[in-house]
C-alpha atoms as a PDB file:
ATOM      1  CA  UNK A   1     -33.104 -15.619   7.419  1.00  0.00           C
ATOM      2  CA  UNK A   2     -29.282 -16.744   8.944  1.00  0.00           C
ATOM      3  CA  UNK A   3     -28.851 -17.788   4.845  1.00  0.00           C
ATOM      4  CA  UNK A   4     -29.663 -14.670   3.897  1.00  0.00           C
ATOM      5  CA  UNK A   5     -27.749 -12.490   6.947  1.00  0.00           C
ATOM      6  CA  UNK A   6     -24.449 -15.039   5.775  1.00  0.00           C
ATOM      7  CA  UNK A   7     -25.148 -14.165   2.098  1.00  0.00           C
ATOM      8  CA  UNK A   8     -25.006 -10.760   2.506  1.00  0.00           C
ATOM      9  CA  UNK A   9     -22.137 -10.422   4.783  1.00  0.00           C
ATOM     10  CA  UNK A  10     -20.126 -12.509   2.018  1.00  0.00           C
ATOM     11  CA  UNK A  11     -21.084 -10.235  -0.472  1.00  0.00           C
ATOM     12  CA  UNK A  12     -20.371  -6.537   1.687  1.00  0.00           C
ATOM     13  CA  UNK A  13     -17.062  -8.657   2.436  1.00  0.00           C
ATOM     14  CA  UNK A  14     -16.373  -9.239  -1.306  1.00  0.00           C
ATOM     15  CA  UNK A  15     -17.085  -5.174  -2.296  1.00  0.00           C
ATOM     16  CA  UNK A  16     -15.211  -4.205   0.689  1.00  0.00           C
ATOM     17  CA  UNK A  17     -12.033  -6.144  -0.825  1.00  0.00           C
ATOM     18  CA  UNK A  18     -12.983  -5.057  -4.595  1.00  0.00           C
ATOM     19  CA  UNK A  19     -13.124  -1.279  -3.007  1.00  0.00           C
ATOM     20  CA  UNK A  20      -9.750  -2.022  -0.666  1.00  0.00           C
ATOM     21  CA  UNK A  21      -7.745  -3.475  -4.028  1.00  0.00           C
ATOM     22  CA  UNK A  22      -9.603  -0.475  -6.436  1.00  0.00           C
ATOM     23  CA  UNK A  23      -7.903   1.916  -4.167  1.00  0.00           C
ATOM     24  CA  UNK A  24      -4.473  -0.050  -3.764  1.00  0.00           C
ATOM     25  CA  UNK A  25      -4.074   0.024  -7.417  1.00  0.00           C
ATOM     26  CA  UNK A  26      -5.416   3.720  -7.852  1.00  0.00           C
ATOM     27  CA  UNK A  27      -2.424   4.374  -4.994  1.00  0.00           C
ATOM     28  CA  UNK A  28      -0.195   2.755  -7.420  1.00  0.00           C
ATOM     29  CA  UNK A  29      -1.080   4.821 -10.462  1.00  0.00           C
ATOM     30  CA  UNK A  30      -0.796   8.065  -8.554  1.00  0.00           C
ATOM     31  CA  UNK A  31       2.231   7.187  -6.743  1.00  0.00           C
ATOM     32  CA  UNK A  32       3.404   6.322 -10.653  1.00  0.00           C
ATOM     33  CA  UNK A  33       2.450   8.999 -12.362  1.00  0.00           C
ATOM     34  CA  UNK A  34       4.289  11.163  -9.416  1.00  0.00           C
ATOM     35  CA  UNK A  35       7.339   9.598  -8.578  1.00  0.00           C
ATOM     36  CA  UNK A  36       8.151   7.946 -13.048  1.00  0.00           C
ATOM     37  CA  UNK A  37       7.562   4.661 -13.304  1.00  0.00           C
ATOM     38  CA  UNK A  38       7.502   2.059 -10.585  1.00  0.00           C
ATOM     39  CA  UNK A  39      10.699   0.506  -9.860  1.00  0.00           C
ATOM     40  CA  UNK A  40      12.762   3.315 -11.373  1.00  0.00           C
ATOM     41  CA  UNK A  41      15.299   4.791  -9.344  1.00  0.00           C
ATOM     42  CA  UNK A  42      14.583   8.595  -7.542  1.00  0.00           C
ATOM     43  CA  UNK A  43      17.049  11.463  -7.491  1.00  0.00           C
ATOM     44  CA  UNK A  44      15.762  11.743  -4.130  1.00  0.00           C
ATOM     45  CA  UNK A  45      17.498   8.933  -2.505  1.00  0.00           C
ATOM     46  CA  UNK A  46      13.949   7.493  -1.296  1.00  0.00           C
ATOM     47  CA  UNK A  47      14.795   4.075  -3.215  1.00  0.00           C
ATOM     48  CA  UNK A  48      16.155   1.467  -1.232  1.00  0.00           C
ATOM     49  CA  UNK A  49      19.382  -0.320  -2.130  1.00  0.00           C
ATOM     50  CA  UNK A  50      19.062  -4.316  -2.962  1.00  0.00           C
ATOM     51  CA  UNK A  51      15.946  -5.702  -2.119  1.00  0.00           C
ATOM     52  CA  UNK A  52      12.373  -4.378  -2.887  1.00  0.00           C
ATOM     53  CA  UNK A  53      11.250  -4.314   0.808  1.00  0.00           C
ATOM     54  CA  UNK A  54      14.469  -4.356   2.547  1.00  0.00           C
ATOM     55  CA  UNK A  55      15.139  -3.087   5.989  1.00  0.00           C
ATOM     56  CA  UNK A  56      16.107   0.237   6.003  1.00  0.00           C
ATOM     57  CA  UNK A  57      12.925   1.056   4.312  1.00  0.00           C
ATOM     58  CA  UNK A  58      10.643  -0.495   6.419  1.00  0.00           C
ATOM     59  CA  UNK A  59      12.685   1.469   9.012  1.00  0.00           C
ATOM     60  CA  UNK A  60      12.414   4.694   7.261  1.00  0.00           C
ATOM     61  CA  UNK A  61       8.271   3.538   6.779  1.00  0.00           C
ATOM     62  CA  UNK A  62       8.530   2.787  10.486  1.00  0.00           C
ATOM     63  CA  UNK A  63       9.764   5.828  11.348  1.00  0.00           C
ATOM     64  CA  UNK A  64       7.489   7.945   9.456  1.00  0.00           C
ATOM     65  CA  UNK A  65       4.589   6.576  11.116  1.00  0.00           C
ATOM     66  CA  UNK A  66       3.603   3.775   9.356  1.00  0.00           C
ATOM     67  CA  UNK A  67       4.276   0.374  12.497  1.00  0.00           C
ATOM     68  CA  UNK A  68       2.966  -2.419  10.599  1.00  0.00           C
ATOM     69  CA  UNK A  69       6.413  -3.790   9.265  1.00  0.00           C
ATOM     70  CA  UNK A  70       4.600  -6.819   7.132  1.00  0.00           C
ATOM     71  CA  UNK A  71       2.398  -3.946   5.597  1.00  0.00           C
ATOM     72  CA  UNK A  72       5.516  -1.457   4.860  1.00  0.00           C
ATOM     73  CA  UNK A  73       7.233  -4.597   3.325  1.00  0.00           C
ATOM     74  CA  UNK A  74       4.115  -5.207   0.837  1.00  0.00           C
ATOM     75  CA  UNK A  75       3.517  -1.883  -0.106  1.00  0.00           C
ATOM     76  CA  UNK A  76       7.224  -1.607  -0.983  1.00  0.00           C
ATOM     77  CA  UNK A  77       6.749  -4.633  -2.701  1.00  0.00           C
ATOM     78  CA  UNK A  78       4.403  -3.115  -4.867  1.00  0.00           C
ATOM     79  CA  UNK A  79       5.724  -0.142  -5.230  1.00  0.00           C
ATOM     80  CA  UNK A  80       9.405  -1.249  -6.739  1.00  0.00           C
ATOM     81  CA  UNK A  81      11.500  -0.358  -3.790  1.00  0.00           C
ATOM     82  CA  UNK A  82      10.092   3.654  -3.825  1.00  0.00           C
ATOM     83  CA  UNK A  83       9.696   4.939  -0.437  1.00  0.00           C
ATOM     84  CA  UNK A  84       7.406   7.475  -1.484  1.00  0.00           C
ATOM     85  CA  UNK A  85       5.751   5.457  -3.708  1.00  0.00           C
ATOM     86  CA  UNK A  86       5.101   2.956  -0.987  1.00  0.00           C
ATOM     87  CA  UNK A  87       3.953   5.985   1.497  1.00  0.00           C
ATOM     88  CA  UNK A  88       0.559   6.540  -1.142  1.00  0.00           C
ATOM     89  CA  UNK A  89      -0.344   2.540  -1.282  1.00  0.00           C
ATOM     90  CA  UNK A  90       0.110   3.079   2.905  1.00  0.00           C
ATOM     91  CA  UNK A  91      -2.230   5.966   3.092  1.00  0.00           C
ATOM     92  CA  UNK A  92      -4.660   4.982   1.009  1.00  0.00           C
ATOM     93  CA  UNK A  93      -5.119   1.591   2.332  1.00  0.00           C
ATOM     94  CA  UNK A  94      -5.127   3.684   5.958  1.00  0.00           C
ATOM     95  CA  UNK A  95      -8.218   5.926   4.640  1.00  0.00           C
ATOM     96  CA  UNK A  96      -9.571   2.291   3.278  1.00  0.00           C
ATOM     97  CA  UNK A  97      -9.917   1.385   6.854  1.00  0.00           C
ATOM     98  CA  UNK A  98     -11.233   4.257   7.944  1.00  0.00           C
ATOM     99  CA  UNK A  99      -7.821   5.186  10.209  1.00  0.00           C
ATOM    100  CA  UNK A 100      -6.288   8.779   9.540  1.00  0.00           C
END
């Protein structure tokens, strides 16, 4: 019975990361499809200068209401530098959790 209570754990572990990255990447192709392609630069001035994650962006992330610094950096990351971009991966991983 503890076999089978580990086993399935492992496995609603294992869909809840399949479901968590199936979301990052849909967060990716809408923040794409919005904002050009990733990594391109915005008339907006939401793109930050030099580095992908660099600090004034997690500041600006920061500021907007997103605290988790090593999070802001990653979805930046992933996101090519956009701001906005990097606001949808945030959110959706947010409603992933289950925090609004």
């Amino acid at each position: 019975a503890n076999a089978k209570k580990r086993l399935a754990n492992f496995v609603e572990g294992a869909e809840q990361g399949l479901l968590s990255e199936a979301r990052h990447a849909e967060a990716l192709a809408v923040a794409t499809t919005k904002h050009g392609a990733v990594g391109s630069s915005s008339s907006s001035g939401s793109r930050g200068s030099g580095s992908n994650a660099d600090v004034a962006s997690v500041g600006r992330l920061v500021e907007m209401g997103f605290p988790d610094k090593e999070a802001n950096a990653a979805a930046l990351i992933s996101a090519g530098g956009s701001v906005d971009a990097a606001v949808q991966i945030l959110i959706v991983e947010r409603e992933s959790m289950g925090v609004e």
